[in-house]
N, C-alpha and C. Protein backbone atom coordinates (compact mmCIF):
# COMPACT_ATOMS: atom_id res chain seq x y z
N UNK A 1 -9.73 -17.37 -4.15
CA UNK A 1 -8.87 -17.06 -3.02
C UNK A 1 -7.57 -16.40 -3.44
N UNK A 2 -7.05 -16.32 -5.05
CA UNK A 2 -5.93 -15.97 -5.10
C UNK A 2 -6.29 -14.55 -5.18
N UNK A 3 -7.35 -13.69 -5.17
CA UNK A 3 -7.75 -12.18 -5.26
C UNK A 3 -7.26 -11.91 -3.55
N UNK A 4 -8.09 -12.67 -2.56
CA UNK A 4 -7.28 -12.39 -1.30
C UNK A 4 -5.57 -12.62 -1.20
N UNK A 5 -4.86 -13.57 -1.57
CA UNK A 5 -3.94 -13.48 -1.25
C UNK A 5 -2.57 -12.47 -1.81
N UNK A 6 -3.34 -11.74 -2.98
CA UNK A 6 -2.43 -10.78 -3.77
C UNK A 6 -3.06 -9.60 -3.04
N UNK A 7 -4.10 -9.33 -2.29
CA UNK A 7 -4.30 -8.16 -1.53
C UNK A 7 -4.16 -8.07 -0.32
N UNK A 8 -3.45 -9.30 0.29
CA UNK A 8 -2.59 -9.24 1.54
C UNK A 8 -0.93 -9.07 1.10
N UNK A 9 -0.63 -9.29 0.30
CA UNK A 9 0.97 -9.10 -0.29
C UNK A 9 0.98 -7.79 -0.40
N UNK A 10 0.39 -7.37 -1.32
CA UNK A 10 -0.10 -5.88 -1.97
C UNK A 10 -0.16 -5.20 -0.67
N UNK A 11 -0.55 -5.16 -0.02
CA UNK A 11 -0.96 -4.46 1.03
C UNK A 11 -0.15 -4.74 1.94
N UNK A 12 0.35 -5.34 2.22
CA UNK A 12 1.77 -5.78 3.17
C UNK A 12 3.02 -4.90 2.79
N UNK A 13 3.20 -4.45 1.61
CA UNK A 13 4.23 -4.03 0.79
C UNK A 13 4.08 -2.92 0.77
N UNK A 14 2.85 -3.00 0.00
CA UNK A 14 2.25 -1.11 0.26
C UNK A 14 2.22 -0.17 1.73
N UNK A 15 2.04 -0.77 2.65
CA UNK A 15 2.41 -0.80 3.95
C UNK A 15 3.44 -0.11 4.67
N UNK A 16 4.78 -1.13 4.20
CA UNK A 16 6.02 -0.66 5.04
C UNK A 16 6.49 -0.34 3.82
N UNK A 17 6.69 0.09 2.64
CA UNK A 17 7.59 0.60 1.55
C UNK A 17 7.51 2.21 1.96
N UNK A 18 8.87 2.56 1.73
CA UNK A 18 9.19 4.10 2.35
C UNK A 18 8.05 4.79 1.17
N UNK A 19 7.83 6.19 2.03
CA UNK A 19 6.67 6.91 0.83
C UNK A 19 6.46 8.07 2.17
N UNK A 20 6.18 9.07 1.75
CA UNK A 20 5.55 10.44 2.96
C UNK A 20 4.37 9.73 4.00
N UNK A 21 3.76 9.07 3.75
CA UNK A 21 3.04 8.57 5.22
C UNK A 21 3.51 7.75 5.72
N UNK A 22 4.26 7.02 5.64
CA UNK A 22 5.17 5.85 6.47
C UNK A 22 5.74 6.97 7.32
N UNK A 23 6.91 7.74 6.43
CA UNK A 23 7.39 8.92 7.28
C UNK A 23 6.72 9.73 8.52
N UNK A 24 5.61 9.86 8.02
CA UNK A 24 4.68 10.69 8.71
C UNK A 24 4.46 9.97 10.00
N UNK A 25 3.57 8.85 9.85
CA UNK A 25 3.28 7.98 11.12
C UNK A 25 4.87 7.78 11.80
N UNK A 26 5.88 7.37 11.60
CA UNK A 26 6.91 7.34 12.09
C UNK A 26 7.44 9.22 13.23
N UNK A 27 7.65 10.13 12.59
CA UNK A 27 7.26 11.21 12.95
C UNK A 27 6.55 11.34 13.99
N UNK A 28 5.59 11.41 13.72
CA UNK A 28 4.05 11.62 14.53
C UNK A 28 4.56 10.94 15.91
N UNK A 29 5.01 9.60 15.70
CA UNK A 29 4.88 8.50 16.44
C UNK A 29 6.29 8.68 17.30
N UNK A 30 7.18 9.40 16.86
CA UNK A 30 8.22 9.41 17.80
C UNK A 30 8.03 11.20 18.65
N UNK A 31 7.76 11.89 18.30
CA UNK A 31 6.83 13.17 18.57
C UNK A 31 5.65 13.02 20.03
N UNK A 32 4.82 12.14 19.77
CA UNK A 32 3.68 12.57 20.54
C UNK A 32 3.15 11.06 21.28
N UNK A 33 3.61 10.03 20.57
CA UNK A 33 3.40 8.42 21.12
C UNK A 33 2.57 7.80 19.90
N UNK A 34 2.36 6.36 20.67
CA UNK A 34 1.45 5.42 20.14
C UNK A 34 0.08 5.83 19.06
N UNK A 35 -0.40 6.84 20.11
CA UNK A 35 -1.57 7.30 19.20
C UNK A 35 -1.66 8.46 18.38
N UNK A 36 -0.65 9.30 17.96
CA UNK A 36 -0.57 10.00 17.03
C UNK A 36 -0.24 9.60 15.56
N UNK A 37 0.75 8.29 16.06
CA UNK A 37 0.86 7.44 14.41
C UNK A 37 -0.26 7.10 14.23
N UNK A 38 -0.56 5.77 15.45
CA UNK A 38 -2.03 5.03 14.90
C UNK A 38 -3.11 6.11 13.99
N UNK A 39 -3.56 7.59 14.75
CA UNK A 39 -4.03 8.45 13.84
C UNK A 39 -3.89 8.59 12.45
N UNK A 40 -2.60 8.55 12.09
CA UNK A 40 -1.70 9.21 11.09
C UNK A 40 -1.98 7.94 10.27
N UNK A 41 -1.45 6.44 10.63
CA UNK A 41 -1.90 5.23 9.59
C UNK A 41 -3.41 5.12 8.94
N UNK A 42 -4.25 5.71 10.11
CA UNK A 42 -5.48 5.47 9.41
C UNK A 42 -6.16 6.19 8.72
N UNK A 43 -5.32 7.68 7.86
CA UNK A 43 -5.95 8.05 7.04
C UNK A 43 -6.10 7.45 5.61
N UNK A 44 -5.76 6.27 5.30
CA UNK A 44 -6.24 5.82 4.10
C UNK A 44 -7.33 5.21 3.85
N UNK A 45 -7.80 4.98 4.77
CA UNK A 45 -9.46 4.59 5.20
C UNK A 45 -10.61 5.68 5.23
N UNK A 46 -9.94 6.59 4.93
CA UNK A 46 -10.69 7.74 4.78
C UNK A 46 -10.64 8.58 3.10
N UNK A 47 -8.66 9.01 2.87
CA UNK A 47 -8.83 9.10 1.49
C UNK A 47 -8.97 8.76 0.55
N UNK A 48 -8.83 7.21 0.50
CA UNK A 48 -8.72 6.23 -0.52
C UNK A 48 -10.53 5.72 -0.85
N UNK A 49 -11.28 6.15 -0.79
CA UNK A 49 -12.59 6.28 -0.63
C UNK A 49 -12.93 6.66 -2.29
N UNK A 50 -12.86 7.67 -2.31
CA UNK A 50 -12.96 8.51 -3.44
C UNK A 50 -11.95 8.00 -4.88
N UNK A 51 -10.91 7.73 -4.24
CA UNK A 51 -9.73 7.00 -5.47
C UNK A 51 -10.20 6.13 -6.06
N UNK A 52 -10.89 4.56 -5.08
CA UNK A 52 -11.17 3.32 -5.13
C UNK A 52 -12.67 3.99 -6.31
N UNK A 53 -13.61 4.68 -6.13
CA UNK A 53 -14.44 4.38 -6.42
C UNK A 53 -14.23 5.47 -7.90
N UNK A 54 -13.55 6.21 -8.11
CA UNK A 54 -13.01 6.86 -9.28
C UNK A 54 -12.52 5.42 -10.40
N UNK A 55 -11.46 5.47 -9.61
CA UNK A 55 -10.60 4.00 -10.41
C UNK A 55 -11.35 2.70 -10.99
N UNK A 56 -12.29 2.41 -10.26
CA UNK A 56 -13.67 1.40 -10.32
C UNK A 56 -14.56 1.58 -11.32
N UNK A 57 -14.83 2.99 -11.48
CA UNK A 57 -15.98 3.42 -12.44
C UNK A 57 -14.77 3.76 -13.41
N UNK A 58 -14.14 3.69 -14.08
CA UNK A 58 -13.48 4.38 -15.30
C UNK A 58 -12.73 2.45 -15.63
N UNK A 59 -12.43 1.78 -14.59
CA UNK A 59 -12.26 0.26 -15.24
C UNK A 59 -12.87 -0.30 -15.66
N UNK A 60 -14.43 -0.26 -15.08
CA UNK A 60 -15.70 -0.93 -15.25
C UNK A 60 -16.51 -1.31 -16.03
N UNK A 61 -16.12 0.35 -16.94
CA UNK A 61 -16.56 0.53 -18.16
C UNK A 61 -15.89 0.15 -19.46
N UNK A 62 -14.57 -0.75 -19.19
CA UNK A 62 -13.94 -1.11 -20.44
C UNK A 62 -14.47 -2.71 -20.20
N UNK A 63 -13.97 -3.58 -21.43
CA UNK A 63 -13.64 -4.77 -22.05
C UNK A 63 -12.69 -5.36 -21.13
N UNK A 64 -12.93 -6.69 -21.22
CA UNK A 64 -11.89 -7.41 -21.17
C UNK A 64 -10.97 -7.47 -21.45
N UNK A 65 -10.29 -7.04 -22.28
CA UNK A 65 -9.09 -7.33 -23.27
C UNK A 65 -8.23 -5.87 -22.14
N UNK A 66 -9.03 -4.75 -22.38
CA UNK A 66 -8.07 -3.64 -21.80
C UNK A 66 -8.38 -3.77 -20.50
N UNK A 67 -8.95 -4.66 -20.01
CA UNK A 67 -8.72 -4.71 -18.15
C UNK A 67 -7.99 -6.11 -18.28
N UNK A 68 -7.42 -6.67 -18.93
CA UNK A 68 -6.27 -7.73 -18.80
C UNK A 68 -4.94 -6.67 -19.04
N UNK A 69 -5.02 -5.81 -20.46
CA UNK A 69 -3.79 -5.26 -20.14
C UNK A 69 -3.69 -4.04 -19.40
N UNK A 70 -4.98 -3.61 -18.87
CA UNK A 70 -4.43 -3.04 -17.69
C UNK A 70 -3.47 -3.59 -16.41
N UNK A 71 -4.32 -4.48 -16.14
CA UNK A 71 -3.66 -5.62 -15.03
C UNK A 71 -1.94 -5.56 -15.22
N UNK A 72 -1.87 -5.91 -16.29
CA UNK A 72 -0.85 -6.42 -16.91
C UNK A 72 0.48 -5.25 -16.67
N UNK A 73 -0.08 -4.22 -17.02
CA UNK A 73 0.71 -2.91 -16.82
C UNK A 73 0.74 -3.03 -15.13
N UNK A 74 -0.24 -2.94 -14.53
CA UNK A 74 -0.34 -2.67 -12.90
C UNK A 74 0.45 -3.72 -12.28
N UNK A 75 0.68 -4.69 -13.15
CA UNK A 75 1.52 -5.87 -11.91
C UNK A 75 3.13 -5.58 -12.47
N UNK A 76 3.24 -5.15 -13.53
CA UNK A 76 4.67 -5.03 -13.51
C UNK A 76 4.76 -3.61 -13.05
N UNK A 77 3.84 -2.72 -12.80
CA UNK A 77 4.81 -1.34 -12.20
C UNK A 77 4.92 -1.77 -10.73
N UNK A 78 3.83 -2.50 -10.27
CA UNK A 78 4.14 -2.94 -8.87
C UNK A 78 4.76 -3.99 -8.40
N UNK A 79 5.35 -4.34 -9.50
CA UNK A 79 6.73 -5.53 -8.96
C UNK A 79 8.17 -4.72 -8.87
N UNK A 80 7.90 -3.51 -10.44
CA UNK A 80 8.95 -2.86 -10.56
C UNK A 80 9.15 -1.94 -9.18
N UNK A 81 8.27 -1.60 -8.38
CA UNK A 81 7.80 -0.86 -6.76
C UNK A 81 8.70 -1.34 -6.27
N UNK A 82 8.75 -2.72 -5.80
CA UNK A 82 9.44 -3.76 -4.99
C UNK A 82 10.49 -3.97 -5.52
N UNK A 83 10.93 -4.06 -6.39
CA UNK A 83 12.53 -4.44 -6.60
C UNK A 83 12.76 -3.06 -6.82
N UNK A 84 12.92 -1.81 -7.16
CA UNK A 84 13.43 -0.58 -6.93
C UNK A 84 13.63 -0.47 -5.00
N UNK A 85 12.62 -1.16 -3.93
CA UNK A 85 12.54 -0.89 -2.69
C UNK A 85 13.52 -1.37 -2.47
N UNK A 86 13.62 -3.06 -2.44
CA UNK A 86 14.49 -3.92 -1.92
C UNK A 86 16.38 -3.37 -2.43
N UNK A 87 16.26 -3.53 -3.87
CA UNK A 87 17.75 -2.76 -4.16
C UNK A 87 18.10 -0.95 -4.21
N UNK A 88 17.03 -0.39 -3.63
CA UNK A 88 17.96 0.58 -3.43
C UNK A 88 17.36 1.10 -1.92
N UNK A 89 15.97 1.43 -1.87
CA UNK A 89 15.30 1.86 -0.96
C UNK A 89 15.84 1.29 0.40
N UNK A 90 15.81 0.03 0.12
CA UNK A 90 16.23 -0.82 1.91
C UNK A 90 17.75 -0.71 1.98
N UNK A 91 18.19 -0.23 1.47
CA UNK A 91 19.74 -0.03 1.83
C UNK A 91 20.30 1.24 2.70
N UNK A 92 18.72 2.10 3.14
CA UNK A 92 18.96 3.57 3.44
C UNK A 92 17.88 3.56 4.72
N UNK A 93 18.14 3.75 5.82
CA UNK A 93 17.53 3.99 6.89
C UNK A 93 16.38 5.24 7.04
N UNK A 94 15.17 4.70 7.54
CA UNK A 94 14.78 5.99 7.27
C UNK A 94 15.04 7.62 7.92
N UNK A 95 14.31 8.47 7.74
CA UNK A 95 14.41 9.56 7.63
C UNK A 95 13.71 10.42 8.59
N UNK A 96 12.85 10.04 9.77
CA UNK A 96 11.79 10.90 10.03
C UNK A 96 11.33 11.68 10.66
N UNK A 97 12.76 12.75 10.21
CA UNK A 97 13.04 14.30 10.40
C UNK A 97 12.29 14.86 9.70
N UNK A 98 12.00 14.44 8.57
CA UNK A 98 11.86 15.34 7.13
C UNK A 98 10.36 15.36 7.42
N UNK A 99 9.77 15.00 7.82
CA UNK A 99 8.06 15.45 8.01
C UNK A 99 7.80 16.52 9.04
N UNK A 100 6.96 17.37 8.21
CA UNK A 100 7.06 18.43 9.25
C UNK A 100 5.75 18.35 10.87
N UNK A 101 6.31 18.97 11.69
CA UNK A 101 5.35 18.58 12.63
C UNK A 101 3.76 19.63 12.67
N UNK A 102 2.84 19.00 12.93
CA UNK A 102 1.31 19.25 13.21
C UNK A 102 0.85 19.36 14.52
N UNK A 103 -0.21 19.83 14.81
CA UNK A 103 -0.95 19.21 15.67
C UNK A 103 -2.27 18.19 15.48
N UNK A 104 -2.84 18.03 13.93
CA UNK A 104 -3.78 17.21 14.06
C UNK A 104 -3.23 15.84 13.05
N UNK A 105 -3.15 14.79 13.88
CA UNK A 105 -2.27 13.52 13.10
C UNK A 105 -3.14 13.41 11.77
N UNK A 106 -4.41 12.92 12.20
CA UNK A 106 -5.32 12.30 11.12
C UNK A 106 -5.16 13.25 9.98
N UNK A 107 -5.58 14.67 9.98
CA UNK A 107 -5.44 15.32 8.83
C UNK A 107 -4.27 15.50 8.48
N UNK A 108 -3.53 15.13 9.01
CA UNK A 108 -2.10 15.60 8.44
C UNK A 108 -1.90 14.28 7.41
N UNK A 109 -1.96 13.14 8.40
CA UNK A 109 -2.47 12.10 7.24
C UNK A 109 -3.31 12.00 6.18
N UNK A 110 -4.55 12.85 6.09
CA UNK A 110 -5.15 12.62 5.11
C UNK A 110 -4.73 13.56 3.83
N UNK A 111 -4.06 14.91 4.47
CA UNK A 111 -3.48 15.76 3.62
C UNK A 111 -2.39 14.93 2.75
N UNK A 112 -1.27 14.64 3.37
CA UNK A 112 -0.13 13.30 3.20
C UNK A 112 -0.53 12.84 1.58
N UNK A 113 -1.38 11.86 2.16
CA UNK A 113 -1.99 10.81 1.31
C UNK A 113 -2.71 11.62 0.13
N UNK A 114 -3.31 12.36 0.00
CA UNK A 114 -4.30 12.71 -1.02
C UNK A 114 -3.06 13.88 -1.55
N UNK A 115 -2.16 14.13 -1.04
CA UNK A 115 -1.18 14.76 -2.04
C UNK A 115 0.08 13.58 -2.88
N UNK A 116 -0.58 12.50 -2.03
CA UNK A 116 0.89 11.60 -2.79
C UNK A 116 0.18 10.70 -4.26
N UNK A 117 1.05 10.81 -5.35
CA UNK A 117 0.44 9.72 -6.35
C UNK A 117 0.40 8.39 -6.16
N UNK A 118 1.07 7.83 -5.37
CA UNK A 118 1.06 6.59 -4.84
C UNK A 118 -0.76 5.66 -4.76
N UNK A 119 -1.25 6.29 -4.16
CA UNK A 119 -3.24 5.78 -4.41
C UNK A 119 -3.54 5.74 -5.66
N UNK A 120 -3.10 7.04 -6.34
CA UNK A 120 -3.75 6.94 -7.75
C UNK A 120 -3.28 6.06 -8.76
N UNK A 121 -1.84 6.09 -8.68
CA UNK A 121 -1.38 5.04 -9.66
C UNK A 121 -1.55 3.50 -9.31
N UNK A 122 -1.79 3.33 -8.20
CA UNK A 122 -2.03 2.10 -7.77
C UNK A 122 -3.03 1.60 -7.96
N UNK A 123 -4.01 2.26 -7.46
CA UNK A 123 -5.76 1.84 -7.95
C UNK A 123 -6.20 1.97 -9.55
N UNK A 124 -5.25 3.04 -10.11
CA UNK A 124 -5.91 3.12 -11.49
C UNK A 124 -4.74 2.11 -12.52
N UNK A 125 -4.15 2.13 -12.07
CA UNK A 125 -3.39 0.89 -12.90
C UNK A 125 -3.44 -0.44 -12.38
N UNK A 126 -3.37 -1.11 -11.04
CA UNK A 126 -3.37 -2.46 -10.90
C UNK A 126 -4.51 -2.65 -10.05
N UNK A 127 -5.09 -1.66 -9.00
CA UNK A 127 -6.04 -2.23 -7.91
C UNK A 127 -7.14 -2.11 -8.57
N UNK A 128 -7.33 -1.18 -9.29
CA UNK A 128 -9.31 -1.05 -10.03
C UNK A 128 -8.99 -2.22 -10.93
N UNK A 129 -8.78 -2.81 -11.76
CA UNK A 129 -8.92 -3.72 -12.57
C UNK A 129 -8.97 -5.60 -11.74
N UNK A 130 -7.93 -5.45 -10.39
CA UNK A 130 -8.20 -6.75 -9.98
C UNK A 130 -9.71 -6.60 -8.75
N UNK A 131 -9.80 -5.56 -8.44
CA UNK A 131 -10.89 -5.61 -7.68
C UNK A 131 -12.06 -5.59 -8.39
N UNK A 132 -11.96 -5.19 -10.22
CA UNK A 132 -12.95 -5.25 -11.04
C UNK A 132 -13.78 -7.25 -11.34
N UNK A 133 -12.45 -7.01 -11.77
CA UNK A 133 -12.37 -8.72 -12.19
C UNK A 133 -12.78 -9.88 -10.85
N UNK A 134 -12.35 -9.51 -9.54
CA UNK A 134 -12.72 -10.30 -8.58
C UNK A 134 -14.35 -9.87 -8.18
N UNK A 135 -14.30 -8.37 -8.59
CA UNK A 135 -16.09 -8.49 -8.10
C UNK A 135 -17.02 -9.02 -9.33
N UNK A 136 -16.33 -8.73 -10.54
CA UNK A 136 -17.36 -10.01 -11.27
C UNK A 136 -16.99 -11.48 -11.19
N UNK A 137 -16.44 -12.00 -10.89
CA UNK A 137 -16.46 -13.35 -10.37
C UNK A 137 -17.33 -13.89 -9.20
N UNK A 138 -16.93 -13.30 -8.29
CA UNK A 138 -18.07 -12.96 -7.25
C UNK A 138 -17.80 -11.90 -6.12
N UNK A 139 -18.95 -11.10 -5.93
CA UNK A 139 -18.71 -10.38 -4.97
C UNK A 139 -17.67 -9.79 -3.50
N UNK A 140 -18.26 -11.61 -3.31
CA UNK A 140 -17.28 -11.83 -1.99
C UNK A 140 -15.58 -11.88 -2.34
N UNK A 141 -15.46 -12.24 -3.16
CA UNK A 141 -13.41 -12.14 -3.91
C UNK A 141 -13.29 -10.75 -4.00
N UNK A 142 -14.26 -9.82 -4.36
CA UNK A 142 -13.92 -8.22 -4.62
C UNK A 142 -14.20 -7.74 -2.80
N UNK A 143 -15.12 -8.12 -2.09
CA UNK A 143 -14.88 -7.44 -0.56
C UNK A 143 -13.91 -8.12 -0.10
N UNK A 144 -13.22 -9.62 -0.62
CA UNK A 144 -11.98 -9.94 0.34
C UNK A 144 -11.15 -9.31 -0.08
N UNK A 145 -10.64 -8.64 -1.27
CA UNK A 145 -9.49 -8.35 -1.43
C UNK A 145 -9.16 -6.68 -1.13
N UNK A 146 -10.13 -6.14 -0.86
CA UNK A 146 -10.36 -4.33 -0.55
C UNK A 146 -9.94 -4.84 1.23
N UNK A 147 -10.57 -5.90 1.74
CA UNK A 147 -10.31 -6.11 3.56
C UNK A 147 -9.01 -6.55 3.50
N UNK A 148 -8.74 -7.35 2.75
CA UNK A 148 -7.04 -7.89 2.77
C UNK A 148 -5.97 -6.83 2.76
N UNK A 149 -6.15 -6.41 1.56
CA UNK A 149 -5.19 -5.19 0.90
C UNK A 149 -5.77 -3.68 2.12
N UNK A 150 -6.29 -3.65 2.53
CA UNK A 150 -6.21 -2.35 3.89
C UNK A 150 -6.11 -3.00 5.16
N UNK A 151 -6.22 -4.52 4.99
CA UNK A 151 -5.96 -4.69 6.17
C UNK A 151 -4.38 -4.90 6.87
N UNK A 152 -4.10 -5.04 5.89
CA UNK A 152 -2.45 -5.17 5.81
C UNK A 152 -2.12 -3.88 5.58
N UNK A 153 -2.61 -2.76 4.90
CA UNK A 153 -1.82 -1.79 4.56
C UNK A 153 -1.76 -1.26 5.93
N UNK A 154 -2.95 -0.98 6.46
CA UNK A 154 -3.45 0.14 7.64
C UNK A 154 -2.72 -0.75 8.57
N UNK A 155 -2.66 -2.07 9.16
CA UNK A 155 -2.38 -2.72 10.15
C UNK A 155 -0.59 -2.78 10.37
N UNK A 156 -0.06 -2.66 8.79
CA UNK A 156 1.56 -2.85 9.03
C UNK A 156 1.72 -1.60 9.09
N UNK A 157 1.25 -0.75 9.00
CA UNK A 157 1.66 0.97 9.65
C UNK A 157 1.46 1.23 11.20
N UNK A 158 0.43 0.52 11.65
CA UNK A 158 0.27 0.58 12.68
C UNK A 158 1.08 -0.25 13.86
N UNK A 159 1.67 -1.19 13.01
CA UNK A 159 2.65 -2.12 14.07
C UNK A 159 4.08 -1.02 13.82
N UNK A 160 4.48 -0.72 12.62
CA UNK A 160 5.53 0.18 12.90
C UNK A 160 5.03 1.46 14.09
N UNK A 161 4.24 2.24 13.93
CA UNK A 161 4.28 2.73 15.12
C UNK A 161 4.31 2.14 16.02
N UNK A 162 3.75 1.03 16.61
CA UNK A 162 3.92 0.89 17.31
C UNK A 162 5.36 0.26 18.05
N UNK A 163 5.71 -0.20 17.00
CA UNK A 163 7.66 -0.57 17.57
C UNK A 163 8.33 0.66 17.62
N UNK A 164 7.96 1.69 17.07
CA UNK A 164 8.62 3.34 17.12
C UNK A 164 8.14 3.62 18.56
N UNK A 165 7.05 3.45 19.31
CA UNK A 165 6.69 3.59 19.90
C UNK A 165 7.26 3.22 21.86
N UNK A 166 7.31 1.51 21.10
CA UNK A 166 8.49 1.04 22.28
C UNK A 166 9.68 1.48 22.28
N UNK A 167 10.48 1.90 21.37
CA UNK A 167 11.99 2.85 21.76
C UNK A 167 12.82 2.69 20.20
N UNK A 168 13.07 4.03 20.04
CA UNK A 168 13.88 3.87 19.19
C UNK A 168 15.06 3.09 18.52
N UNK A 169 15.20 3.03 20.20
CA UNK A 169 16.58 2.10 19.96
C UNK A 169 16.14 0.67 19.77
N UNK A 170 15.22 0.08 19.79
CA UNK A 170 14.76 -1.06 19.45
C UNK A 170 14.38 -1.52 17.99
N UNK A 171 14.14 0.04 17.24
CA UNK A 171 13.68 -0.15 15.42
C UNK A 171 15.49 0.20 15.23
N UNK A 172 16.48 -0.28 15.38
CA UNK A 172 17.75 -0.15 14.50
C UNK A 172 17.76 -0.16 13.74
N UNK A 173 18.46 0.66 12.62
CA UNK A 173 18.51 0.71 11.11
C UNK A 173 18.84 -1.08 10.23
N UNK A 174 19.56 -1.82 10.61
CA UNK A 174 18.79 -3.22 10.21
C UNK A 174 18.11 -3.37 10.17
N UNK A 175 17.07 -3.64 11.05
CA UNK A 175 16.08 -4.04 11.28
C UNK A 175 15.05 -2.98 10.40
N UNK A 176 15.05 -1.53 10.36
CA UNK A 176 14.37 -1.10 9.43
C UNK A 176 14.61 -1.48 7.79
N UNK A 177 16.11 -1.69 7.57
CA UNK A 177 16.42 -2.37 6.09
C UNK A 177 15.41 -3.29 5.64
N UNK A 178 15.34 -4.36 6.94
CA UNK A 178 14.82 -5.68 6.76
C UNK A 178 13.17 -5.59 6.43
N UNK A 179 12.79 -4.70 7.53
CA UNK A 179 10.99 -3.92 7.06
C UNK A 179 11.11 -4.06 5.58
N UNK A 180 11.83 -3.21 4.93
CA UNK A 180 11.79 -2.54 3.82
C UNK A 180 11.84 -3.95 2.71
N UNK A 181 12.63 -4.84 3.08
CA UNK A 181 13.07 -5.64 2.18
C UNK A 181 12.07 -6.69 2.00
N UNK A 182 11.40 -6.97 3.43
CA UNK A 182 9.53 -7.75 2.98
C UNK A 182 8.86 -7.14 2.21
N UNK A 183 8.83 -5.89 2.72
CA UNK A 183 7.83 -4.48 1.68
C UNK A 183 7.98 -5.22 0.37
N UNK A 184 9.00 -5.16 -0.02
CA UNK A 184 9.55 -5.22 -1.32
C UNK A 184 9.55 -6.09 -2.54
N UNK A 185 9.90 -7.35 -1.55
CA UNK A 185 9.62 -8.31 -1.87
C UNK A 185 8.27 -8.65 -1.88
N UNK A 186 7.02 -8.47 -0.98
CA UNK A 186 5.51 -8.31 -1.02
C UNK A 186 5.11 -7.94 -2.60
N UNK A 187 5.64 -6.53 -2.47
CA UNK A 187 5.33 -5.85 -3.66
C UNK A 187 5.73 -7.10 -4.98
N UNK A 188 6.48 -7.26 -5.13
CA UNK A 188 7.32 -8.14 -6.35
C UNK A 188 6.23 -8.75 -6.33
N UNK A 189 5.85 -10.00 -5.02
CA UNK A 189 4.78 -11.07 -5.78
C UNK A 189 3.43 -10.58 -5.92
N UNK A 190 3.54 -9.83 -5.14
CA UNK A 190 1.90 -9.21 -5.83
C UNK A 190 1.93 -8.74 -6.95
N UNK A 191 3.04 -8.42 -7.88
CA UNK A 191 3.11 -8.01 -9.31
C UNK A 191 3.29 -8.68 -10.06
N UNK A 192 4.13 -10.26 -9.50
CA UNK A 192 4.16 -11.15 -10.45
C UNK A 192 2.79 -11.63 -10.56
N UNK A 193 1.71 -12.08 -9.33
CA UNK A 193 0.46 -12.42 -9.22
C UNK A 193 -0.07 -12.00 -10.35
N UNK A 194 -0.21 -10.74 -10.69
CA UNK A 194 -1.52 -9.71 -11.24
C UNK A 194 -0.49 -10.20 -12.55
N UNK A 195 0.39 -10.23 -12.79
CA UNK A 195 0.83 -10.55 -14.36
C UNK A 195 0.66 -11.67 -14.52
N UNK A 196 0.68 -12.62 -13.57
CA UNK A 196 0.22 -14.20 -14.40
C UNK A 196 -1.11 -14.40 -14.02
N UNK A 197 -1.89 -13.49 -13.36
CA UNK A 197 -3.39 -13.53 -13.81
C UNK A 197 -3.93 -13.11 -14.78
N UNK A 198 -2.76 -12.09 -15.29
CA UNK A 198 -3.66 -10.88 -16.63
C UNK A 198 -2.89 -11.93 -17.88
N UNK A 199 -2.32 -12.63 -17.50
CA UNK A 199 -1.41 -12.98 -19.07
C UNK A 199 -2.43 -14.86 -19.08
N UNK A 200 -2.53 -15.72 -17.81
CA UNK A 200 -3.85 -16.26 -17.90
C UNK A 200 -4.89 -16.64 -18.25
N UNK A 201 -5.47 -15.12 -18.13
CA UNK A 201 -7.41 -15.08 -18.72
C UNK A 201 -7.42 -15.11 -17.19
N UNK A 202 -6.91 -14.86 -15.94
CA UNK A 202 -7.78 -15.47 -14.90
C UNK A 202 -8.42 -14.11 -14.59
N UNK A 203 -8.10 -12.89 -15.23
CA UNK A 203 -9.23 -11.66 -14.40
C UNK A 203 -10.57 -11.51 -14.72
């Protein structure tokens, strides 16, 4: 169960931490309504397809030893994620002028995403190795933690649109700080997680 609960953190964090598709769905979402973000959140269900199963086959094929210190690397860049968010990132309101406008959300999202390194470094440094290690343990720990970790990612994008959605003036720049500062903190324990699993033996 601790493979699910580091891929609801992970994914909670990964979520609302500022990055070009947060922007984007935000954008989208103050632009055209409710369902142009929702569009825009759910392209990682689409690009992350190809990443996951790249990242999977190139972990798969190592040892133990280098999928512990992979882990090991992946939980401290993704703690280091979260405390870079919380102390500097959440101190700055977002931005979401700076995305340019479309007419098709989804691809604009999927363009977004498959141009940002954010998937790749994530899956090939901390997510392919714990989703490695949880699917040899058992199966079901490797499908909970791929449903956890998108279900939180895709779902906390989609509640920000949707509070963008009810009125601007209702997401106040506090209150966006504060987004940022769960993000952040998410991120942290999901990095401390994956480091005291990889330092352990538990992957």
């Amino acid at each position: 169960m601790t493979e699910i609960a580091t891929g609801l953190a992970l994914g909670l964090g990964a979520g609302i931490a500022p990055g070009p598709l947060l922007t984007l769905v935000l954008t989208s979402t103050l632009e055209r309504g409710f369902g142009a973000g929702l569009r825009v959140a759910l392209a990682p269900l689409i690009t992350d397809a190809p990443i996951v199963a790249l990242s999977v086959g190139a972990v798969s094929s190592v040892g133990e030893g280098v999928l512990r210190g992979l882990a090991l690397a992946g939980g401290l860049i993704v703690a280091g994620l979260g405390v870079h968010t919380v102390a500097g990132s959440a101190r700055s309101a977002f931005s979401p002028r700076e995305a340019a406008a479309g007419r098709r959300d989804l691809w604009r999202g999927i363009a977004v995403n498959l141009a940002s390194p954010h998937p790749w470094i994530f899956w090939l440094s901390a997510g392919a190795p714990l989703l490695v290690a949880a699917w040899r343990r058992a199966p079901w720990l490797g499908a909970g933690f791929l449903v956890a970790f998108y279900g939180l990612l895709v779902g906390s994008k989609i509640v920000v649109a949707w509070g963008v959605a009810l009125g601007r003036e209702r997401l106040t720049p506090p209150w966006r700080r504060r987004l940022l500062v769960v993000g952040g903190l998410a991120l942290v324990a999901g990095g401390v997680a994956l480091v005291w699993q990889a330092a352990a033996g538990r992957l």
